[in-house]
C-alpha atoms as a PDB file:
ATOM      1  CA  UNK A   1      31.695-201.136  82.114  1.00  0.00           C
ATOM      2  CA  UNK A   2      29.482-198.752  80.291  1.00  0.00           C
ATOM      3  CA  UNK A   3      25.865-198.492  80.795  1.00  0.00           C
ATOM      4  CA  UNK A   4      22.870-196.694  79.931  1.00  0.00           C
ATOM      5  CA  UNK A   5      21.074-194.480  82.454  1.00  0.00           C
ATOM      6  CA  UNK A   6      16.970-194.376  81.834  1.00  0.00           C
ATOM      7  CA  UNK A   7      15.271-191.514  83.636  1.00  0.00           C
ATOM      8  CA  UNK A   8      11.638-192.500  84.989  1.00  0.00           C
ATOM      9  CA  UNK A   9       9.026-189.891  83.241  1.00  0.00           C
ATOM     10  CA  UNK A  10       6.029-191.909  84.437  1.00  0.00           C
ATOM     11  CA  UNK A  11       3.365-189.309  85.432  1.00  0.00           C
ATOM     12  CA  UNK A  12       1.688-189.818  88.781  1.00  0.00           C
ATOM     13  CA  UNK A  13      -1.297-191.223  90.132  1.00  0.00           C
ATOM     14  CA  UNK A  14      -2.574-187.599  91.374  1.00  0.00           C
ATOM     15  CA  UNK A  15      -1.883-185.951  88.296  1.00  0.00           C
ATOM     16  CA  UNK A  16      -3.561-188.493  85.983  1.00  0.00           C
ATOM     17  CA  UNK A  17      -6.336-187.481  88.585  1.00  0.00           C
ATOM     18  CA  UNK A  18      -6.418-183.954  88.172  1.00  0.00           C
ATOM     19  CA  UNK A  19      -6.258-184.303  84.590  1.00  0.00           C
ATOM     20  CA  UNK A  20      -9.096-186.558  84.290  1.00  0.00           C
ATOM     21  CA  UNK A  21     -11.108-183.800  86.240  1.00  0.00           C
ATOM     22  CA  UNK A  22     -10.273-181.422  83.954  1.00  0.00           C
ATOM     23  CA  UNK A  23     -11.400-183.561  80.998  1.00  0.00           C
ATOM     24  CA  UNK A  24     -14.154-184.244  82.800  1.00  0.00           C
ATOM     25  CA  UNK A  25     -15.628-180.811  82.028  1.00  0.00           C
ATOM     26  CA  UNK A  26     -14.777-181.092  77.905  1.00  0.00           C
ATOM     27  CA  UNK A  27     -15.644-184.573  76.960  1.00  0.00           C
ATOM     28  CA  UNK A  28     -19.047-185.614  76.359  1.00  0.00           C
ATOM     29  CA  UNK A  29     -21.303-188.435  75.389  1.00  0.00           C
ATOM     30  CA  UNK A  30     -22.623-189.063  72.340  1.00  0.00           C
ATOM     31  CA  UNK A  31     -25.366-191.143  70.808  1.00  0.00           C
ATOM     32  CA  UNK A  32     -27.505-192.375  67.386  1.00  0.00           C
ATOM     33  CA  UNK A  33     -29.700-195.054  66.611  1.00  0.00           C
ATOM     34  CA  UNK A  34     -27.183-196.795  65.907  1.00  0.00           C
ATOM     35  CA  UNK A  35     -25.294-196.851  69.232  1.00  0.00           C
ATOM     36  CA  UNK A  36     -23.127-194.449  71.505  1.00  0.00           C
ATOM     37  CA  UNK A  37     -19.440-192.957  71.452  1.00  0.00           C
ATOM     38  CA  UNK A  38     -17.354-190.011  73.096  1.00  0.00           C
ATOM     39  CA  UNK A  39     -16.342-186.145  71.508  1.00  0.00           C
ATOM     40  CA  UNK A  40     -14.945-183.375  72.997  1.00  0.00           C
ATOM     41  CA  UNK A  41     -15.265-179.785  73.036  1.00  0.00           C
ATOM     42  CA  UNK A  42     -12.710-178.344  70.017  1.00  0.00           C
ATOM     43  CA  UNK A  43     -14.033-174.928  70.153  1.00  0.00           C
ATOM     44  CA  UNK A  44     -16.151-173.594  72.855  1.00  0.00           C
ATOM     45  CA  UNK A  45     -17.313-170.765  70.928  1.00  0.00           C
ATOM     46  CA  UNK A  46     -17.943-172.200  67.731  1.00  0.00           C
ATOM     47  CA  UNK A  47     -19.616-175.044  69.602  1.00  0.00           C
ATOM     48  CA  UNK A  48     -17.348-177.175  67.438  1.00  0.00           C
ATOM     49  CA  UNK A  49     -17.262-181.349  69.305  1.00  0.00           C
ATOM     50  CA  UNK A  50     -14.614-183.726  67.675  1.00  0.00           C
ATOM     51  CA  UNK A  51     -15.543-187.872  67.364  1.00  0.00           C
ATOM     52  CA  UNK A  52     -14.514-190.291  64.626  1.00  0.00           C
ATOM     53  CA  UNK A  53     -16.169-190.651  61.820  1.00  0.00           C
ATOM     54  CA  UNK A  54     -17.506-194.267  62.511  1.00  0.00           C
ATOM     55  CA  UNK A  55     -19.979-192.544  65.158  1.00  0.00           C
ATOM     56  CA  UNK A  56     -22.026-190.526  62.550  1.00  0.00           C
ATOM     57  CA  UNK A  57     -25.665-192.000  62.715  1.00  0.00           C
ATOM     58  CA  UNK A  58     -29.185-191.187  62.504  1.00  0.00           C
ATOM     59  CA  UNK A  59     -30.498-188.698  65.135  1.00  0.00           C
ATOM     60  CA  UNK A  60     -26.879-187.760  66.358  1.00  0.00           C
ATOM     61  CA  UNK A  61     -27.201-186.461  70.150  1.00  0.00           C
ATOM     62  CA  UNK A  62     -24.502-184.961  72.241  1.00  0.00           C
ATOM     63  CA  UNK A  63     -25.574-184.586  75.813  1.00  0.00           C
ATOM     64  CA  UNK A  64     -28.958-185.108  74.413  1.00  0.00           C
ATOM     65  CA  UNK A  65     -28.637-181.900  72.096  1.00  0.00           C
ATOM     66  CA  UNK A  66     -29.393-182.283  68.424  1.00  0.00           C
ATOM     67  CA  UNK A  67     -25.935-182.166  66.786  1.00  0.00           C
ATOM     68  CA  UNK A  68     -25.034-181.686  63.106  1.00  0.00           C
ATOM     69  CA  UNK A  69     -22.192-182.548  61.134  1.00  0.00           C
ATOM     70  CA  UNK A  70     -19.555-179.797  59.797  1.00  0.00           C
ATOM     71  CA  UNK A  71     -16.898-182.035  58.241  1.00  0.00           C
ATOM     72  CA  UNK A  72     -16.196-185.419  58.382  1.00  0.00           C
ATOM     73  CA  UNK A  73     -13.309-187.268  56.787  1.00  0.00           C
ATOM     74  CA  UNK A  74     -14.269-191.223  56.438  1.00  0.00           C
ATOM     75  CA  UNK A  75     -10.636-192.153  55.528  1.00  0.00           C
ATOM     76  CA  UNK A  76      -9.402-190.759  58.293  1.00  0.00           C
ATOM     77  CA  UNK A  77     -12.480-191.354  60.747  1.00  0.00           C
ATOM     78  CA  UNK A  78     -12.655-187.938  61.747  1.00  0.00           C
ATOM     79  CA  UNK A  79     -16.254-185.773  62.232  1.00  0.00           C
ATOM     80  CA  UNK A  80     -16.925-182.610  63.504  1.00  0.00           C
ATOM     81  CA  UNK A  81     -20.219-181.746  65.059  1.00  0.00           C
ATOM     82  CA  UNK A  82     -22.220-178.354  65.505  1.00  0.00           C
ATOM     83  CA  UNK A  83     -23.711-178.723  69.325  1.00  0.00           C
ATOM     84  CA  UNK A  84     -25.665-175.132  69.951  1.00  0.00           C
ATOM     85  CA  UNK A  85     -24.425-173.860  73.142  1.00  0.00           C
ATOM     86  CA  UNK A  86     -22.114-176.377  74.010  1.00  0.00           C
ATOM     87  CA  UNK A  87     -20.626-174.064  76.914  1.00  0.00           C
ATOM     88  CA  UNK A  88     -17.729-176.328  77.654  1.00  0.00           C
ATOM     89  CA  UNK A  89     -13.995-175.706  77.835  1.00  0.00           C
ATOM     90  CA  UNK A  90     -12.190-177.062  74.179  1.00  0.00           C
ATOM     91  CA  UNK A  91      -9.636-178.978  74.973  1.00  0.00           C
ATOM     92  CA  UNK A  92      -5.864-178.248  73.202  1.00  0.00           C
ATOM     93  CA  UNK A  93      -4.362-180.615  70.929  1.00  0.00           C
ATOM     94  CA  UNK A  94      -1.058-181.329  71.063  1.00  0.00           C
ATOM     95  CA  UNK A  95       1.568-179.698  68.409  1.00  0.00           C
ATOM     96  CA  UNK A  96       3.601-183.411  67.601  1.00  0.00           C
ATOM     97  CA  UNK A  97       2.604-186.689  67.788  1.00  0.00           C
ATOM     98  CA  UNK A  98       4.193-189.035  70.497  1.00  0.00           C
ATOM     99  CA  UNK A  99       6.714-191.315  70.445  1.00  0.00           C
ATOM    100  CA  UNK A 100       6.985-194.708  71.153  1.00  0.00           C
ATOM    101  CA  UNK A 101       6.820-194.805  75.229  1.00  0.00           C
ATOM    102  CA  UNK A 102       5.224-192.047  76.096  1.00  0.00           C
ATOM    103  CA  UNK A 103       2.853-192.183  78.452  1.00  0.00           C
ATOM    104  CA  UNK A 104      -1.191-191.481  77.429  1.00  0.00           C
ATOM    105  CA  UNK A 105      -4.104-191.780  79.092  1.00  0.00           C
ATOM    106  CA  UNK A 106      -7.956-192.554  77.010  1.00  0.00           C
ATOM    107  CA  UNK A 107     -10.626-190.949  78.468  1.00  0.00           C
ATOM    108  CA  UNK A 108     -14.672-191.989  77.336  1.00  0.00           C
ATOM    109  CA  UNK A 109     -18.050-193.368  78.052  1.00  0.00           C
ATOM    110  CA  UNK A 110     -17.004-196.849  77.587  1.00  0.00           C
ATOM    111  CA  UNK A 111     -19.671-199.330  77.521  1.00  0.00           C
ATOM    112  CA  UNK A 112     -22.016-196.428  77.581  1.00  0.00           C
ATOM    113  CA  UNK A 113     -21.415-195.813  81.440  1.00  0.00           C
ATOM    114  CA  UNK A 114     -23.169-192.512  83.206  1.00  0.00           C
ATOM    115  CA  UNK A 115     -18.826-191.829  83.440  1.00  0.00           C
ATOM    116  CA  UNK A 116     -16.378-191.601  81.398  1.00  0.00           C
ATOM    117  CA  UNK A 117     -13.614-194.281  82.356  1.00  0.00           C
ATOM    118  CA  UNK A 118      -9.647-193.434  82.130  1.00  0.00           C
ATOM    119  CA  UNK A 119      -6.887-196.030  81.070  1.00  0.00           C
ATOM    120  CA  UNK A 120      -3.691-195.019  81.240  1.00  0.00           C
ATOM    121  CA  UNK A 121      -1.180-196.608  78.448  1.00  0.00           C
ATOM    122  CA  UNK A 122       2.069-196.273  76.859  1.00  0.00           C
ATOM    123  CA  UNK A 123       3.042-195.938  72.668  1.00  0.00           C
ATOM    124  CA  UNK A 124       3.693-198.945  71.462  1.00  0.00           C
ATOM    125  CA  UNK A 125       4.168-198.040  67.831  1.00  0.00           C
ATOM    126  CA  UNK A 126       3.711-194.334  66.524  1.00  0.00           C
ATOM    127  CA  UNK A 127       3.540-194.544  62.788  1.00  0.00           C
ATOM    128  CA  UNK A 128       1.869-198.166  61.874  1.00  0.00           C
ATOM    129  CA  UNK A 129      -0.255-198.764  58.575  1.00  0.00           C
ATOM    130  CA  UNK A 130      -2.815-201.449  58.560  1.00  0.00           C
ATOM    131  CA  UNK A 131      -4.298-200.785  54.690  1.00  0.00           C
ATOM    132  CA  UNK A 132      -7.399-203.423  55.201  1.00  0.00           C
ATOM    133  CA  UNK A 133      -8.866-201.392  57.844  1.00  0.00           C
ATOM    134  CA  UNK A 134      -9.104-198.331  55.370  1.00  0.00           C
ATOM    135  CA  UNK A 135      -7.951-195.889  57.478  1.00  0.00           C
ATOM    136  CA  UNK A 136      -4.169-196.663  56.504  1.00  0.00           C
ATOM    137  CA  UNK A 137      -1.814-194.317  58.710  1.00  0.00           C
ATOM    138  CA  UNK A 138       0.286-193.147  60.202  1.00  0.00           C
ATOM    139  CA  UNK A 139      -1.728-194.586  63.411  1.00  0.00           C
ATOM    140  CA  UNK A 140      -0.718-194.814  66.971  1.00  0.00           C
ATOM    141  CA  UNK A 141      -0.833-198.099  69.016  1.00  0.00           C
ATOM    142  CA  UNK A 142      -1.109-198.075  72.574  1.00  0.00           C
ATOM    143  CA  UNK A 143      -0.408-200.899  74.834  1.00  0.00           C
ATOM    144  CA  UNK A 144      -3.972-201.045  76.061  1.00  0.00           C
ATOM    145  CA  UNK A 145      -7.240-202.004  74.412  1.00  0.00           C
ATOM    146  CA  UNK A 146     -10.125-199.322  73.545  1.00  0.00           C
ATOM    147  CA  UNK A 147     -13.476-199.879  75.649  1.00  0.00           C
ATOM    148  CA  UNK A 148     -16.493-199.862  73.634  1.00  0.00           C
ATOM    149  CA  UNK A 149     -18.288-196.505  73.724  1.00  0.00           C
ATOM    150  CA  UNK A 150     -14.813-194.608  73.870  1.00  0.00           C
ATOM    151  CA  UNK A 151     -14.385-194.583  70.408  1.00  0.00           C
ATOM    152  CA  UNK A 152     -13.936-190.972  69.413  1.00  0.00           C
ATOM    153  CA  UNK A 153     -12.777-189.718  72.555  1.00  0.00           C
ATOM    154  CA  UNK A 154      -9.284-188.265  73.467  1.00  0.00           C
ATOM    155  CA  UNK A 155      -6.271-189.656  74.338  1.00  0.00           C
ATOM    156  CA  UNK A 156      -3.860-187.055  76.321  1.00  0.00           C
ATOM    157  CA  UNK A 157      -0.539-186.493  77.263  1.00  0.00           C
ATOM    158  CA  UNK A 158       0.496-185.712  80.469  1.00  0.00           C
ATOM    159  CA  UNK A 159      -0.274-181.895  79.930  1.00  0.00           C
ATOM    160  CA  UNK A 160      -3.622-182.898  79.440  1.00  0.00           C
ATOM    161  CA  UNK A 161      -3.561-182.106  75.637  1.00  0.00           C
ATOM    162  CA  UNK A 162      -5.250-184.372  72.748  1.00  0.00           C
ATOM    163  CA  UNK A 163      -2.219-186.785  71.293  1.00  0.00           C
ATOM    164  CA  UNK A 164      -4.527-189.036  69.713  1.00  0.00           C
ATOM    165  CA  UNK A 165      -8.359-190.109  69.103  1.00  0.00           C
ATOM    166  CA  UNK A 166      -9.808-193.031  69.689  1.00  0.00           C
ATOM    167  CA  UNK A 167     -10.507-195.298  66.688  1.00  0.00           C
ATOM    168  CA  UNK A 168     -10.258-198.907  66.768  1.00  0.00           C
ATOM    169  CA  UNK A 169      -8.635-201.381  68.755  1.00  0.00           C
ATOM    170  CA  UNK A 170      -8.775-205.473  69.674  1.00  0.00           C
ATOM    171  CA  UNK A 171      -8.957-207.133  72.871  1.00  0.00           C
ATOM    172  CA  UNK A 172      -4.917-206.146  73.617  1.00  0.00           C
ATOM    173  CA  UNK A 173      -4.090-202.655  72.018  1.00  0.00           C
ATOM    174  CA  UNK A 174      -5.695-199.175  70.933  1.00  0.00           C
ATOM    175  CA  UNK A 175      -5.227-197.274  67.748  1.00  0.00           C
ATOM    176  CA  UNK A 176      -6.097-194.100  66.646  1.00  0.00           C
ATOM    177  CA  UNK A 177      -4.114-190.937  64.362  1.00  0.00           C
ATOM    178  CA  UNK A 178      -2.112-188.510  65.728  1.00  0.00           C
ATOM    179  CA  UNK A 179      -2.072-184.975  66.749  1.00  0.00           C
ATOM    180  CA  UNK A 180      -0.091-184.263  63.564  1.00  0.00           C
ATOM    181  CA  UNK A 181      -3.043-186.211  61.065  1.00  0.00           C
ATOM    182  CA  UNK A 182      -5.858-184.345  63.051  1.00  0.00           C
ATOM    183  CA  UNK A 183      -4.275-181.051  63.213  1.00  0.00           C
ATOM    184  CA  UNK A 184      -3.707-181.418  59.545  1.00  0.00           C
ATOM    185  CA  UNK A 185      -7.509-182.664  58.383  1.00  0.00           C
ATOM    186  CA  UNK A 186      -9.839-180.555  60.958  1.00  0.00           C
ATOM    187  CA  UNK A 187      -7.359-178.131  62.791  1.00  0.00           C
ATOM    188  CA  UNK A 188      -9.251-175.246  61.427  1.00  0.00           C
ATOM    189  CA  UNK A 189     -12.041-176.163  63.757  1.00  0.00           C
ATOM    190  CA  UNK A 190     -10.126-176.077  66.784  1.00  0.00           C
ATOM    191  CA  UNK A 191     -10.228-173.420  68.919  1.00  0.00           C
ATOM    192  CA  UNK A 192      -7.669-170.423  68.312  1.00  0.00           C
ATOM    193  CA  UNK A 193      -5.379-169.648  70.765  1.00  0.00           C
ATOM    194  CA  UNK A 194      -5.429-166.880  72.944  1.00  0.00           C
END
């Protein structure tokens, strides 16, 4: 009898933990009149922050510093913001997308908390297209539903590097484009590496 051997990649409680420390540093809450999301530091020296595009609003904040908009990309719900001395470590974004399995982890100020909450998850789908929600595709789907508040935050691979953004979701999964979309729309405002 013939069988197939799977391998366990699962990452580990205590490096999902050191992980979310170091996000801790880059991500950071942001907020309008018309409500509150997540960005994170792109480029540290640039003072470049990365959201979706569904956060833009009237009297945009970020860590309660006046923030402007560089680009944003509705169809793809994708802004960049301009934070003046953001003086936070960019976080890297992943060079492919990830497949269906992997393990990810969201990290963001759901339900406008004083700290960011993580959820761990797994692919579900990695190139869906859902045309009525205008955004189209390719999305990802994870197996785990967006909080509130985290929309526009990152969602990282095990190396702690952005694999997705945080767009929409329902009360069972998350979706959001890939590394591959974002690198592709705003990767010229990510930092350069060294």
């Amino acid at each position: 009898m013939t069988g197939v051997v799977f391998l366990a990649t699962s990452v580990f409680a205590s490096q999902w933990a050191a992980i979310a420390e170091k996000l801790d540093e880059s991500v950071v809450y942001i907020e309008s009149k018309q409500g509150s999301c997540t960005g994170f530091v792109i480029d540290n020296e640039r003072d470049y922050v990365l959201t979706a595009a569904h956060c833009d609003g009237l009297e945009l904040y970020v860590d309660q510093t006046p923030a402007k908009v560089v680009s944003k990309d509705a169809k793809k719900d994708l802004l960049v913001l301009y934070v003046k001395d953001i003086d936070r470590p960019a976080l890297k974004l992943a060079n492919k997308d990830p497949k269906r399995g992997e393990e990810l982890a969201s990290f963001g100020f759901g339900y406008g908390l004083e700290r960011p909450l993580m959820r761990v998850s797994h692919v579900s789908d990695d190139k869906t297209y859902i045309a009525e929600e205008g955004i189209g595709g390719p999305l990802l789907v994870v197996d785990t539903s967006f909080v509130p508040g985290q929309s526009g935050g990152p969602v990282v691979n095990a190396l702690g590097e952005v694999s997705m953004i945080v767009q929409m979701g329902n009360d069972v999964v998350g979706l959001g484009v890939g590394a591959e979309l974002i690198k592709s729309k705003v990767g010229k405002y990510f930092e350069k590496s060294k």
